[in-house]
Protein backbone atom coordinates (compact mmCIF):
# COMPACT_ATOMS: atom_id res chain seq x y z
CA UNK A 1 0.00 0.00 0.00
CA UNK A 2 1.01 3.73 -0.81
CA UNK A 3 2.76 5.73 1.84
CA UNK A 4 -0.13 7.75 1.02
CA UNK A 5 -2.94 5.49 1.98
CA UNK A 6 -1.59 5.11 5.50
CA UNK A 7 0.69 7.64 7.01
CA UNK A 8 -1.35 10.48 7.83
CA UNK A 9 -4.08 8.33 10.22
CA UNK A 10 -0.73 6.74 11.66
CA UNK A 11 0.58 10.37 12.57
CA UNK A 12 -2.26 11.58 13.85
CA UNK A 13 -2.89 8.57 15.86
CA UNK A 14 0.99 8.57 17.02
CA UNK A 15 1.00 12.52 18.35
CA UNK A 16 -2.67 12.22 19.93
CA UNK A 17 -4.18 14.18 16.96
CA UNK A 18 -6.83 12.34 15.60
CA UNK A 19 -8.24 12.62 12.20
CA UNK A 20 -8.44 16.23 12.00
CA UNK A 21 -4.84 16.79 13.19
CA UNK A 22 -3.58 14.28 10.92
CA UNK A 23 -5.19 16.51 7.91
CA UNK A 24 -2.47 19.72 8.97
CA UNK A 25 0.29 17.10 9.15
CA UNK A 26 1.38 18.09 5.28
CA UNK A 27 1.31 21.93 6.58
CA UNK A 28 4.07 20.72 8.92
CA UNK A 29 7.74 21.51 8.11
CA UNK A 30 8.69 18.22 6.94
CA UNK A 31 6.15 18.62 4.50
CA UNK A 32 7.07 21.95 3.06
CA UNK A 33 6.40 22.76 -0.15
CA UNK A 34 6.72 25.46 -2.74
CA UNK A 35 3.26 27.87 -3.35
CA UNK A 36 1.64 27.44 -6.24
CA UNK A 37 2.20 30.69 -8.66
CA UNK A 38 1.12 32.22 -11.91
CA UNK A 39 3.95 31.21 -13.82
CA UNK A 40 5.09 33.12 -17.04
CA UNK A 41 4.31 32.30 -20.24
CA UNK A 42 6.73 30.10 -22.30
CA UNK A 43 8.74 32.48 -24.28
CA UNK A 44 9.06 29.26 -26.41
CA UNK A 45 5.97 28.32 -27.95
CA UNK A 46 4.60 24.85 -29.36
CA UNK A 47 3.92 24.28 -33.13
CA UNK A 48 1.39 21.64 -33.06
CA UNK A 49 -0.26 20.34 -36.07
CA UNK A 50 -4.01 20.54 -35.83
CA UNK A 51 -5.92 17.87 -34.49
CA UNK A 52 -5.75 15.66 -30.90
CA UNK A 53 -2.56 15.75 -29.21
CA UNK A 54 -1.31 13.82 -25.92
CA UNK A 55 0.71 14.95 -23.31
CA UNK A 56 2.26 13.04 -20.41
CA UNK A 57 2.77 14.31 -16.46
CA UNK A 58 3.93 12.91 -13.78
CA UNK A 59 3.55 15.15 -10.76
CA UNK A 60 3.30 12.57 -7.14
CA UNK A 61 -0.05 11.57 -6.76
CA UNK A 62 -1.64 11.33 -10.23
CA UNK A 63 -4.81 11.87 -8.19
CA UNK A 64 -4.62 15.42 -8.06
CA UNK A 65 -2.57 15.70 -11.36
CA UNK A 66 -5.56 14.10 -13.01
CA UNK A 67 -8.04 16.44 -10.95
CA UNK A 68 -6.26 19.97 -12.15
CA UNK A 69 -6.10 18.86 -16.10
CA UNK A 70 -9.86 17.76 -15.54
CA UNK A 71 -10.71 20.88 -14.83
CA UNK A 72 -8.71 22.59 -17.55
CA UNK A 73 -10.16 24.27 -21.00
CA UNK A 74 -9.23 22.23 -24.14
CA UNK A 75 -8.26 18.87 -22.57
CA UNK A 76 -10.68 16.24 -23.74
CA UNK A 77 -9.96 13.66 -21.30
CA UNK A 78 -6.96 13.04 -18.64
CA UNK A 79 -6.21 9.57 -17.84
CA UNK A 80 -4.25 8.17 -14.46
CA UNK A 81 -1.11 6.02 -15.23
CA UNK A 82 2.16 4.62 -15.22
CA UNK A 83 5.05 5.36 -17.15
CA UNK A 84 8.75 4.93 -17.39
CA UNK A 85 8.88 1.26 -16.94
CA UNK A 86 7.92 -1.93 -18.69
CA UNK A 87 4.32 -3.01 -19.32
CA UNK A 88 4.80 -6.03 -17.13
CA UNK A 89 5.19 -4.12 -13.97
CA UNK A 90 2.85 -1.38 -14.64
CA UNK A 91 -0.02 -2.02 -11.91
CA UNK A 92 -0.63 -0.23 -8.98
CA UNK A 93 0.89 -2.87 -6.09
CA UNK A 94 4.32 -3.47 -8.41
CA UNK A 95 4.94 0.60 -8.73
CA UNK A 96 4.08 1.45 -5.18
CA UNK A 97 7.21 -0.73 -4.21
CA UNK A 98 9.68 2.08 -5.88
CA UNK A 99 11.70 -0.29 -7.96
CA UNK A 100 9.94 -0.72 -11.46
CA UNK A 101 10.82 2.82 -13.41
CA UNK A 102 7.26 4.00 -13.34
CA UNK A 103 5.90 7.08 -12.40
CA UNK A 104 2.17 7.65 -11.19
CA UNK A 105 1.61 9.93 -14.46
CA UNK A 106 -1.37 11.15 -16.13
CA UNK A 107 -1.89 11.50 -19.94
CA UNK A 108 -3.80 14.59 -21.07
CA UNK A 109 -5.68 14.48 -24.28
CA UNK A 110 -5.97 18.23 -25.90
CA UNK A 111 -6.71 20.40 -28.73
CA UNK A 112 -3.46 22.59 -29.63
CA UNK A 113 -6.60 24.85 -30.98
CA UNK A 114 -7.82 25.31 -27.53
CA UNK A 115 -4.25 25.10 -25.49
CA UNK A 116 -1.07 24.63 -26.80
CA UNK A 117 1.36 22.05 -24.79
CA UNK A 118 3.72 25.12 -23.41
CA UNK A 119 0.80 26.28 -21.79
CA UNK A 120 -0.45 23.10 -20.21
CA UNK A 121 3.10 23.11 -18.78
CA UNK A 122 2.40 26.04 -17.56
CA UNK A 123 -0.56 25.18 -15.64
CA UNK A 124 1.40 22.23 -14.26
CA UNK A 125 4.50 23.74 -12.74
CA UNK A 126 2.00 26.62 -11.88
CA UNK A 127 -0.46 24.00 -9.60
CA UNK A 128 0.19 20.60 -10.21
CA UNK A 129 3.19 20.70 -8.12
CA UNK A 130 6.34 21.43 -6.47
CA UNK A 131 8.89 20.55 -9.03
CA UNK A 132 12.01 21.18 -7.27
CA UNK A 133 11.00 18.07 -4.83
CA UNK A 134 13.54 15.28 -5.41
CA UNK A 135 11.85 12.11 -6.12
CA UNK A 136 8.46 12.74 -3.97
CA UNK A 137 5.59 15.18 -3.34
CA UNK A 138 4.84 16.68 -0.15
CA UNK A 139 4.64 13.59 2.21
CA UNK A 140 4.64 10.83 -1.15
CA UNK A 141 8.48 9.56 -1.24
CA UNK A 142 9.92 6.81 -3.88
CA UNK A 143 10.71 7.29 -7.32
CA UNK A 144 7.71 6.43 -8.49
CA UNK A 145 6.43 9.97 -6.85
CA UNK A 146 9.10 11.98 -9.01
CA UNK A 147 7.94 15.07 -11.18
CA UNK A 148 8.53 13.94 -15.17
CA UNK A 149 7.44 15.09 -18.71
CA UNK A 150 7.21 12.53 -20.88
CA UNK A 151 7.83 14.12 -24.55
CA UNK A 152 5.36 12.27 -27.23
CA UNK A 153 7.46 14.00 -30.16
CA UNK A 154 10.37 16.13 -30.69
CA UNK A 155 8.47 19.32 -30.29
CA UNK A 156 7.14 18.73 -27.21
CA UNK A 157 10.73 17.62 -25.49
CA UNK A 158 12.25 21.16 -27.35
CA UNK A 159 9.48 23.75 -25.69
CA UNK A 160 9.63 21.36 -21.94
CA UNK A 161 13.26 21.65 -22.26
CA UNK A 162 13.30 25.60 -22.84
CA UNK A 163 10.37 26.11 -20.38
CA UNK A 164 12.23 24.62 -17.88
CA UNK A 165 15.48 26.62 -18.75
CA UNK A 166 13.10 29.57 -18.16
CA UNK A 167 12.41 29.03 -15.00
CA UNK A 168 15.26 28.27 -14.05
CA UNK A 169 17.22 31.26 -15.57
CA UNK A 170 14.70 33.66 -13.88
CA UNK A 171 14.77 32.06 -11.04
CA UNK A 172 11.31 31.00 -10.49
CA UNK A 173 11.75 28.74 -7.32
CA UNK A 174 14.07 28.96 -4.50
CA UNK A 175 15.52 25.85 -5.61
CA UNK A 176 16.22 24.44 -9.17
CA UNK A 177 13.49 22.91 -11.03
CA UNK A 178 14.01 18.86 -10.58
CA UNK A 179 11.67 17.64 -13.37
CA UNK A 180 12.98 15.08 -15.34
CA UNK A 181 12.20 15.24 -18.73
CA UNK A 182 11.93 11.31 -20.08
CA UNK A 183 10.93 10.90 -24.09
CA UNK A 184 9.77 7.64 -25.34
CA UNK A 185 8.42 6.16 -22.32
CA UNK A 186 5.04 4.40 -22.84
CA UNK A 187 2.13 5.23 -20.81
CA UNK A 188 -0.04 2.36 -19.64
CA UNK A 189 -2.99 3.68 -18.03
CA UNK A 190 -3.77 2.37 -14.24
CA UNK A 191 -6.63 0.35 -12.28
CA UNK A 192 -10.56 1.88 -13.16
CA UNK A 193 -10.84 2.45 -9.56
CA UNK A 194 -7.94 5.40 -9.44
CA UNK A 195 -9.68 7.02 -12.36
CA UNK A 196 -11.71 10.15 -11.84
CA UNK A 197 -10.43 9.51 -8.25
CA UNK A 198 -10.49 13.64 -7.14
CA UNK A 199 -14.30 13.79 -8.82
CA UNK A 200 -15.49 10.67 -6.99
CA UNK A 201 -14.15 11.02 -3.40
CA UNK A 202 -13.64 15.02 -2.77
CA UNK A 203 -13.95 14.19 0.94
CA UNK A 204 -11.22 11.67 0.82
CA UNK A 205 -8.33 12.29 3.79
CA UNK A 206 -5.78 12.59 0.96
CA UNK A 207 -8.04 14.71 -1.37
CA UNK A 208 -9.20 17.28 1.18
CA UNK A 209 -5.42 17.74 2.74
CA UNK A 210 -3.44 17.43 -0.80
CA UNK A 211 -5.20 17.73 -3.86
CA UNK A 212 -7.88 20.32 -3.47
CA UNK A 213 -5.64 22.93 -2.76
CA UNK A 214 -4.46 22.08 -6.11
CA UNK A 215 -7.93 22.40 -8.11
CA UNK A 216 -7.90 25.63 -5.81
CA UNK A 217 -5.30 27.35 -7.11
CA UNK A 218 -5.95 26.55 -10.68
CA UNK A 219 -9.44 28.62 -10.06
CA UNK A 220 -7.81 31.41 -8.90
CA UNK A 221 -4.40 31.83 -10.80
CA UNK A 222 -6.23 30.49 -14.00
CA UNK A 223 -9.90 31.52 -13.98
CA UNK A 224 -9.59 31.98 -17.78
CA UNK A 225 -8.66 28.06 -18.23
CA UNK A 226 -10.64 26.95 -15.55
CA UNK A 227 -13.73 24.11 -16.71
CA UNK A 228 -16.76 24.53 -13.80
CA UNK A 229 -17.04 20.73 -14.79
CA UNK A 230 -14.42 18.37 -14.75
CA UNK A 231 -14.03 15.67 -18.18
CA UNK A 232 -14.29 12.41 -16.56
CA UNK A 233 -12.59 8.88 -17.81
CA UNK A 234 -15.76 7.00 -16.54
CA UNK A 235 -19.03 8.32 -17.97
CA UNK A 236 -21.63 9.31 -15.49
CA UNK A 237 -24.63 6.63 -15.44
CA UNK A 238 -27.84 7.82 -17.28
């Protein structure tokens, strides 16, 4: 099981907290964590043919990475994966261990009409994350919690290479971005039940303490790109 799926209740129980305490334990030092900002624009743009395009994140949790590009103008759908590793190994069980080359990742499906891939990469260092973490997010450690782009073509592994540059070169974080970038990895997408996860369990421990703020910020840096409704993998019943 995740780190994720046990440690807060454990905390809390351990320093006489309880439930509610254990929801402030990522606000605790240990757990610091860059703000999210309104990043600039990519002074390198994408050239995208016209047409559906894919895009792969991986930002921690793809819980909330899936629940921000839900929620984001032009992407058609956002799926919850693994990439990085081999096919065989890509369930949830084998990459929670640390050892197979995955990343929990999230594949974005968009319309370069509607939002071109620089500016989904802006949304995600702007929200998604804290990408000068080192192989984890917030209280999620293990390789398989790194932040990674995942490059589809050559285009999109020129502008994630100069956006990060950017940011870098101006300075953007306190620390140096740490985002791998990683072309040619496949992306195998995960279990049904940790798709649409954010839209189905909002009151979830992890959700409420983690990924909310997340969705949160995207509202109020990006109101412009912000979708009231989120594009779900599973299709509401009738």
């Amino acid at each position: 099981m995740a780190l994720r799926d046990t440690i807060r209740p454990l905390l809390g129980a351990a320093l006489g907290l309880g439930l509610a305490g254990a929801l402030l334990l990522p606000r605790l030092p240990a757990f610091a964590e860059e703000a999210p900002r309104r990043l600039p624009e990519a002074a390198a743009r994408a050239t995208e043919p016209p047409g559906s395009r894919v895009a792969v994140f991986a930002g921690g949790c793809f819980w909330g990475v899936q629940g921000v590009f839900q929620h984001v103008r032009g992407v058609s759908n956002a799926v919850s994966g693994y990439a990085g590793g081999a096919r065989a190994e890509a369930d949830y069980r084998s990459v929670s261990g640390g050892g197979t080359g995955h990343a929990e990742a999230v594949a974005v499906t968009y319309d370069p009409a509607a939002i071109r891939y620089d500016e989904l990469l802006r949304i995600f260092f702007s929200v998604a994350l804290d990408p000068t973490q080192v192989d984890r997010q917030g209280p999620d450690a293990g390789r398989q919690y790194r932040s990674a782009l995942f490059p589809q073509d050559a285009e999109q592994a020129r502008v994630a290479r100069a956006y990060i540059a950017q940011l870098d070169g101006a300075k953007a974080y306190a620390r140096p971005v740490a985002t791998r970038i990683e072309p040619g990895a496949a992306f195998f997408p995960a279990e049904g039940y940790h798709q649409d996860f954010m839209a189905l369990h909002p009151d979830h421990p992890y959700i409420a303490a983690n990924d909310a703020p997340k969705l949160e910020a995207l509202k109020q840096l990006f109101p412009e790109r912000t979708a009231a409704q989120p594009v779900l993998v599973k299709s509401p019943p009738a």
